[in-house]
Protein backbone atom coordinates (compact mmCIF):
# COMPACT_ATOMS: atom_id res chain seq x y z
CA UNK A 1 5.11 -23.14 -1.27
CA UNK A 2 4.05 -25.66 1.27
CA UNK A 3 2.70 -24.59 4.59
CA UNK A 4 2.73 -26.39 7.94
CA UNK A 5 -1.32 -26.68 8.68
CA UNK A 6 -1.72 -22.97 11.09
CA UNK A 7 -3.72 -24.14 14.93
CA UNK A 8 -4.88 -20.69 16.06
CA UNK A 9 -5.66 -20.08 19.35
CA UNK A 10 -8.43 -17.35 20.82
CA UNK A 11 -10.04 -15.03 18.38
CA UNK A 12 -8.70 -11.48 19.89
CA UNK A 13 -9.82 -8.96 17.16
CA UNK A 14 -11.05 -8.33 14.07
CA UNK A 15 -11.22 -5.93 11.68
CA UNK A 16 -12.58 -5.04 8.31
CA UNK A 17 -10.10 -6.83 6.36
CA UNK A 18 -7.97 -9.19 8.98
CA UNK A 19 -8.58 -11.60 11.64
CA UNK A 20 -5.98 -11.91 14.73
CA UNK A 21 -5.27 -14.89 16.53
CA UNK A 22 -3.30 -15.92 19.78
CA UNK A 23 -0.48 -18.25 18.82
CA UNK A 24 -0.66 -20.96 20.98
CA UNK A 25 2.53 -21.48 23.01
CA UNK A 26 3.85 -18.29 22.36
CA UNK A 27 2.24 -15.13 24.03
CA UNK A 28 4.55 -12.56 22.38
CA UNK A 29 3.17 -13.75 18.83
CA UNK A 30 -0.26 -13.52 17.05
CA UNK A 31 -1.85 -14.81 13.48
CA UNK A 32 -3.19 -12.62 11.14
CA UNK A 33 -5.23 -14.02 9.02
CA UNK A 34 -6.46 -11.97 5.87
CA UNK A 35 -9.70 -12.14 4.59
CA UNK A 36 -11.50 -11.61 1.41
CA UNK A 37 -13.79 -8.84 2.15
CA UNK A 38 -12.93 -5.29 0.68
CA UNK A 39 -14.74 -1.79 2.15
CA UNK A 40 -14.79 2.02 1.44
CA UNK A 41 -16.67 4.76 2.81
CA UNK A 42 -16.28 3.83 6.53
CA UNK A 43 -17.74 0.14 5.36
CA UNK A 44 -20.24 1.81 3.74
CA UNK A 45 -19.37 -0.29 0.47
CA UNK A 46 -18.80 -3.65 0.90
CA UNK A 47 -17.74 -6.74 -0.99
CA UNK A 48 -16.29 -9.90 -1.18
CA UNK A 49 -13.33 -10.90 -3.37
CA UNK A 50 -12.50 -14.74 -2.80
CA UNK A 51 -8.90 -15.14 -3.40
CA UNK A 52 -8.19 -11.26 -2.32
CA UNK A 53 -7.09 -12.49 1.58
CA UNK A 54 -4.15 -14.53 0.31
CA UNK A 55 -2.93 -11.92 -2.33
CA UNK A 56 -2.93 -9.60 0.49
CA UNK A 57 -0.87 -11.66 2.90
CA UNK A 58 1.18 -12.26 -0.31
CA UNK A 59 1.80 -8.45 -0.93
CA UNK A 60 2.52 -7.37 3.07
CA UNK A 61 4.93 -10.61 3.25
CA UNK A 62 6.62 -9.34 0.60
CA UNK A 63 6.67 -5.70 1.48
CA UNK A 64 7.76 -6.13 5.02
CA UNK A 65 10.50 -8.41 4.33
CA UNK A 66 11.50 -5.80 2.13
CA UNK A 67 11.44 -3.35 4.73
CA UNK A 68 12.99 -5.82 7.45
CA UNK A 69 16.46 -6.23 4.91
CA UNK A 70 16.45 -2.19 4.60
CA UNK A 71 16.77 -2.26 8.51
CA UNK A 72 12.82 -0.96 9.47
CA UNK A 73 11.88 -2.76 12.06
CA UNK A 74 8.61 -4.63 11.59
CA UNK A 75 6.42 -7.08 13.60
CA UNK A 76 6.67 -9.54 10.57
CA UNK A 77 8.04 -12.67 11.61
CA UNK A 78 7.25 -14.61 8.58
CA UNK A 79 4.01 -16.29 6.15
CA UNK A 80 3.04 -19.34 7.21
CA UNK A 81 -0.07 -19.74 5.15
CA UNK A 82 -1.72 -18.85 2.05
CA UNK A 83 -3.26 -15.86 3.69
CA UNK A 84 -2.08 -15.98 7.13
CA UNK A 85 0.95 -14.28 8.57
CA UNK A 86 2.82 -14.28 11.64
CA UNK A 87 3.54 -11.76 14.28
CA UNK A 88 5.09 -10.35 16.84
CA UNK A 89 2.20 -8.98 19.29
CA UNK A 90 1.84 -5.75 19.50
CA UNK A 91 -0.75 -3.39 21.19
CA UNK A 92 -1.73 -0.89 18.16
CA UNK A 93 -1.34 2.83 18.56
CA UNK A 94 -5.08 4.18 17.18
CA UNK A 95 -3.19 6.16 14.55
CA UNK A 96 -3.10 5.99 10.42
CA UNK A 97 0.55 7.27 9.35
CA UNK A 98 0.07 8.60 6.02
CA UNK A 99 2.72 9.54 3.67
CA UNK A 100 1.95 11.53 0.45
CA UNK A 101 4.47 12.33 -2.75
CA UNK A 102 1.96 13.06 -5.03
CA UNK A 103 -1.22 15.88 -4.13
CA UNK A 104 -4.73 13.44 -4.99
CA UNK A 105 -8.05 12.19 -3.31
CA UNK A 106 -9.00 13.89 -0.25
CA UNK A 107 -5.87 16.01 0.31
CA UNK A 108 -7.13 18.18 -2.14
CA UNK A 109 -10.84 18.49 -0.34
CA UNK A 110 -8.92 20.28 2.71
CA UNK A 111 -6.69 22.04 0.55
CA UNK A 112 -8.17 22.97 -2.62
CA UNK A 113 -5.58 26.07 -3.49
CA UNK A 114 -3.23 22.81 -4.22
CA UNK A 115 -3.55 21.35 -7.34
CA UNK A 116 -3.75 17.76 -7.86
CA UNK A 117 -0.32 16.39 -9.54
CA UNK A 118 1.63 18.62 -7.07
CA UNK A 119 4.81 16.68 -5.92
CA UNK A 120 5.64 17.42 -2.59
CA UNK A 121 9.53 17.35 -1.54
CA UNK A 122 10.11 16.55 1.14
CA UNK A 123 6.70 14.22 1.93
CA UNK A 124 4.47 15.60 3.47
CA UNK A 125 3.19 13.04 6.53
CA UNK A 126 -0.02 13.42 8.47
CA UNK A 127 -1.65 11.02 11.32
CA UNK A 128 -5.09 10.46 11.71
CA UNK A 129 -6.87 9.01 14.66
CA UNK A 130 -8.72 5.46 13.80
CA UNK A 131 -12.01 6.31 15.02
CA UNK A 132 -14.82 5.60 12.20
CA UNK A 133 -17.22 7.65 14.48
CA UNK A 134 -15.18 10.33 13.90
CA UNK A 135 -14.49 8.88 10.38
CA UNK A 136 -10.74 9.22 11.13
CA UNK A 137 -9.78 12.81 11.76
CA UNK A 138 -6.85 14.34 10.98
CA UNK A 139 -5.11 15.31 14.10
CA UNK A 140 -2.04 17.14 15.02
CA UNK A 141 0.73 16.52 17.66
CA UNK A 142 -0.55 18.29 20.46
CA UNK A 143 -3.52 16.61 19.93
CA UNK A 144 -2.32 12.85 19.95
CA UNK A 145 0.15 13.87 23.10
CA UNK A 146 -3.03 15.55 24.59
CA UNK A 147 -5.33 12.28 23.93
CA UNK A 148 -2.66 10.35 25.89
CA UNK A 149 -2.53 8.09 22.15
CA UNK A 150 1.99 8.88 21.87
CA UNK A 151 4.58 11.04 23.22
CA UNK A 152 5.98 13.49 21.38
CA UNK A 153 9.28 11.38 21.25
CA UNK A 154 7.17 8.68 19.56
CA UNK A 155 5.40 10.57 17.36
CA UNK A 156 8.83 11.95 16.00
CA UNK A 157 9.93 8.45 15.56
CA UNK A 158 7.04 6.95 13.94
CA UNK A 159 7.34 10.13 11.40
CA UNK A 160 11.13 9.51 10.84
CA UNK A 161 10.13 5.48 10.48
CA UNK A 162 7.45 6.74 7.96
CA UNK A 163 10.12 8.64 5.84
CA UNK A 164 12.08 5.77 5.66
CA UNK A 165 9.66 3.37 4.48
CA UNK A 166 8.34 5.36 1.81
CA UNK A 167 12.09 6.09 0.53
CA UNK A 168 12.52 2.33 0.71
CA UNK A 169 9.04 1.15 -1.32
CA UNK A 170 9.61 4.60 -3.64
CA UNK A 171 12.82 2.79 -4.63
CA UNK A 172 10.99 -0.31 -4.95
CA UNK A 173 8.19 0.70 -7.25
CA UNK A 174 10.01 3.35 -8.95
CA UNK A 175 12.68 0.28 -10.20
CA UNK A 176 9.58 -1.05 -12.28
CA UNK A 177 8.19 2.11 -13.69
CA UNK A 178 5.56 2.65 -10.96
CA UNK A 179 4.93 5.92 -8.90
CA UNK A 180 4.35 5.14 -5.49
CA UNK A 181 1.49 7.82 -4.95
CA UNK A 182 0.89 7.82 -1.02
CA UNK A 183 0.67 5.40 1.68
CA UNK A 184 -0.39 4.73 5.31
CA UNK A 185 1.34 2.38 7.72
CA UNK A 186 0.56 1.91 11.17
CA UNK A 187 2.60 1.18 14.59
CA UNK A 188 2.64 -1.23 17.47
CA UNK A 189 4.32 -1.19 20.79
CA UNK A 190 5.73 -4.51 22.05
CA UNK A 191 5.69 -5.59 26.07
CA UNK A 192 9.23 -3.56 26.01
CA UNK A 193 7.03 -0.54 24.56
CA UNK A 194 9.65 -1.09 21.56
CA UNK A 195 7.61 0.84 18.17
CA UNK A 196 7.28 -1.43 15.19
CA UNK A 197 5.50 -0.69 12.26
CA UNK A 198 2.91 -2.90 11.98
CA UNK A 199 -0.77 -4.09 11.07
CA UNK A 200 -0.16 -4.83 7.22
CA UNK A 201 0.72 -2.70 3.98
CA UNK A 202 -1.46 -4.13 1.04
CA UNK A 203 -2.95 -2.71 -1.81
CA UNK A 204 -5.14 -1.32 0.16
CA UNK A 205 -2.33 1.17 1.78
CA UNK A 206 -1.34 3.06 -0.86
CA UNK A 207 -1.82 4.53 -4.59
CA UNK A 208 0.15 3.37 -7.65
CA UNK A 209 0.26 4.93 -10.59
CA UNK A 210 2.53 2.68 -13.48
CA UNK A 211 3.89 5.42 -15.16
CA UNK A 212 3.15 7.69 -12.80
CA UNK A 213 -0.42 7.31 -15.22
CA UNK A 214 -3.70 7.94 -12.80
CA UNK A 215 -5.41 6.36 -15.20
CA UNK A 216 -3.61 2.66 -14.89
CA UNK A 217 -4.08 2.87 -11.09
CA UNK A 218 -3.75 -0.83 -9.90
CA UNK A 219 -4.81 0.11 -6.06
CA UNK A 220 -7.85 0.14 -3.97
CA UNK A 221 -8.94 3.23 -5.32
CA UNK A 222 -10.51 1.65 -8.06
CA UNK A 223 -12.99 -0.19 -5.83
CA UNK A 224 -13.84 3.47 -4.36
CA UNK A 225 -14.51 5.00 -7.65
CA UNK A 226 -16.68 2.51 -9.34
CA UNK A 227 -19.99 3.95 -10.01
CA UNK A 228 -21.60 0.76 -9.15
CA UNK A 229 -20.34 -2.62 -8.24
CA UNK A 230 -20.50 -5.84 -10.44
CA UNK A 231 -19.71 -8.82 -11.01
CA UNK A 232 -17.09 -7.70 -13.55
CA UNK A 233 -15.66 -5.47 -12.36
CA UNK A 234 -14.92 -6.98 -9.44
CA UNK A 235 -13.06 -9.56 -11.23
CA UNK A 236 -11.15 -6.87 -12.42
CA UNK A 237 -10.38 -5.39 -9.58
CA UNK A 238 -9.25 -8.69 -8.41
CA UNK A 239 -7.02 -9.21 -11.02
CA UNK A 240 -5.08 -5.86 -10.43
CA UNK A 241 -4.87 -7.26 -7.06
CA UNK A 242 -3.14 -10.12 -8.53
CA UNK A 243 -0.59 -8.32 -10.39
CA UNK A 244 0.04 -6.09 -7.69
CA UNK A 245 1.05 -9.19 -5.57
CA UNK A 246 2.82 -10.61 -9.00
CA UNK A 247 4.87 -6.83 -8.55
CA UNK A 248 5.81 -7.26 -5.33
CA UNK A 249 7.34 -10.48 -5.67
CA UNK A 250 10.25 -8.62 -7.14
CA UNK A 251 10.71 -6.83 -3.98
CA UNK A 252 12.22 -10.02 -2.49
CA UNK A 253 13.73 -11.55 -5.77
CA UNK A 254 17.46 -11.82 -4.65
């Protein structure tokens, strides 16, 4: 694919994982650029995977197109480099959507009566405020409405929105033998205070499971559980990044 050479404009945030940039000429869009680093534990771990930033961009370009044609509406406008994408600006609501089919990780910490496997039908969806101070706390919708963070008529349409982009990447996955674990997505508002889901859904967003098989996971989580980082396994965590991005390429295959 050949790309038009990207002229950012200001630097206006960065995270652990993404850089955003004005779009010169055009205040309603932004750049996000991807970069190679990968964290867990609140940045406690930290690495660098060269090549992971564009396999990312790969994976959300994919995914949100996919969830553009099933009629979610997204602030993907399109890829325009390697590992740059672009935007429609948003101003982020501080909240982590998550979506969870299959009882794992630290669901099970707050609810240990549940045992891990359970499938839950229908999902069950939480939010959790982004505040690493905090480290992220769950929080309930009196307590967002109360924080001033959504209204209750947004919160019930970012958790309808959240339904309907798991049911559409469930399909997705499920159509190549993969069990779409969990997931967190995250919304924007536009000048018009329109909601768009937003930010970016990599392979750091969810757990897969080919197989429905916890022990070919192909997501982050194998970052988080290595007992100590290496060289090697790095690479091999870079390669399931790979064929995670190799996956998703069927999402958009017509």
């Amino acid at each position: 694919m050949a790309f038009t050479p990207v002229e950012f404009g200001e630097q206006l945030a960065e995270g652990k994982t993404k850089v955003i940039y004005a779009c010169p000429g055009h205040d309603d869009l932004v750049y996000v650029l991807h970069k190679d680093t990968i964290s867990a534990g609140d940045g406690a771990r930290r690495n660098t995977l060269p090549g992971k930033g564009a396999l990312a961009c790969r994976t959300t370009s994919n995914v949100f197109f996919l969830l553009e044609t099933g009629g979610v509406a997204t602030h993907y406008i399109g890829m325009v480099a390697d590992n740059v994408n672009l935007v429609t600006r948003c101003t982020m609501i501080p909240l982590e959507v998550v979506m969870r089919r299959i009882a794992t990780g630290h669901y099970l910490d707050r609810h240990p009566e549940v045992a891990e496997g359970t499938r839950f039908d229908p999902l069950v969806i939480e939010f959790f405020y982004k505040d690493d101070a905090q480290h992220d706390p769950l929080v309930t919708d009196e307590q967002i409405v109360a924080m001033g963070v959504a209204t209750q008529a947004e919160i019930d349409a970012m958790r309808e929105t959240a339904r309907r982009v798991f049911a559409i990447l469930e399909t997705a996955w499920s159509q190549q033998d993969v069990t779409l674990v969990d997931c967190k997505i995250e919304f924007g508002r536009t000048g018009a205070s329109t909601l768009l889901v937003a930010d970016v859904i990599d392979n750091d967003s969810w757990r897969i499971w080919p197989g429905g098989d916890k022990t070919r996971m192909l997501d982050k989580q194998i970052y988080r559980n290595m007992p100590e980082v290496t060289d090697e396994r790095l690479a091999g965590l870079l390669n399931k990044y790979a064929q995670v991005a190799e996956l998703t390429d069927k999402f958009v295959e017509e």
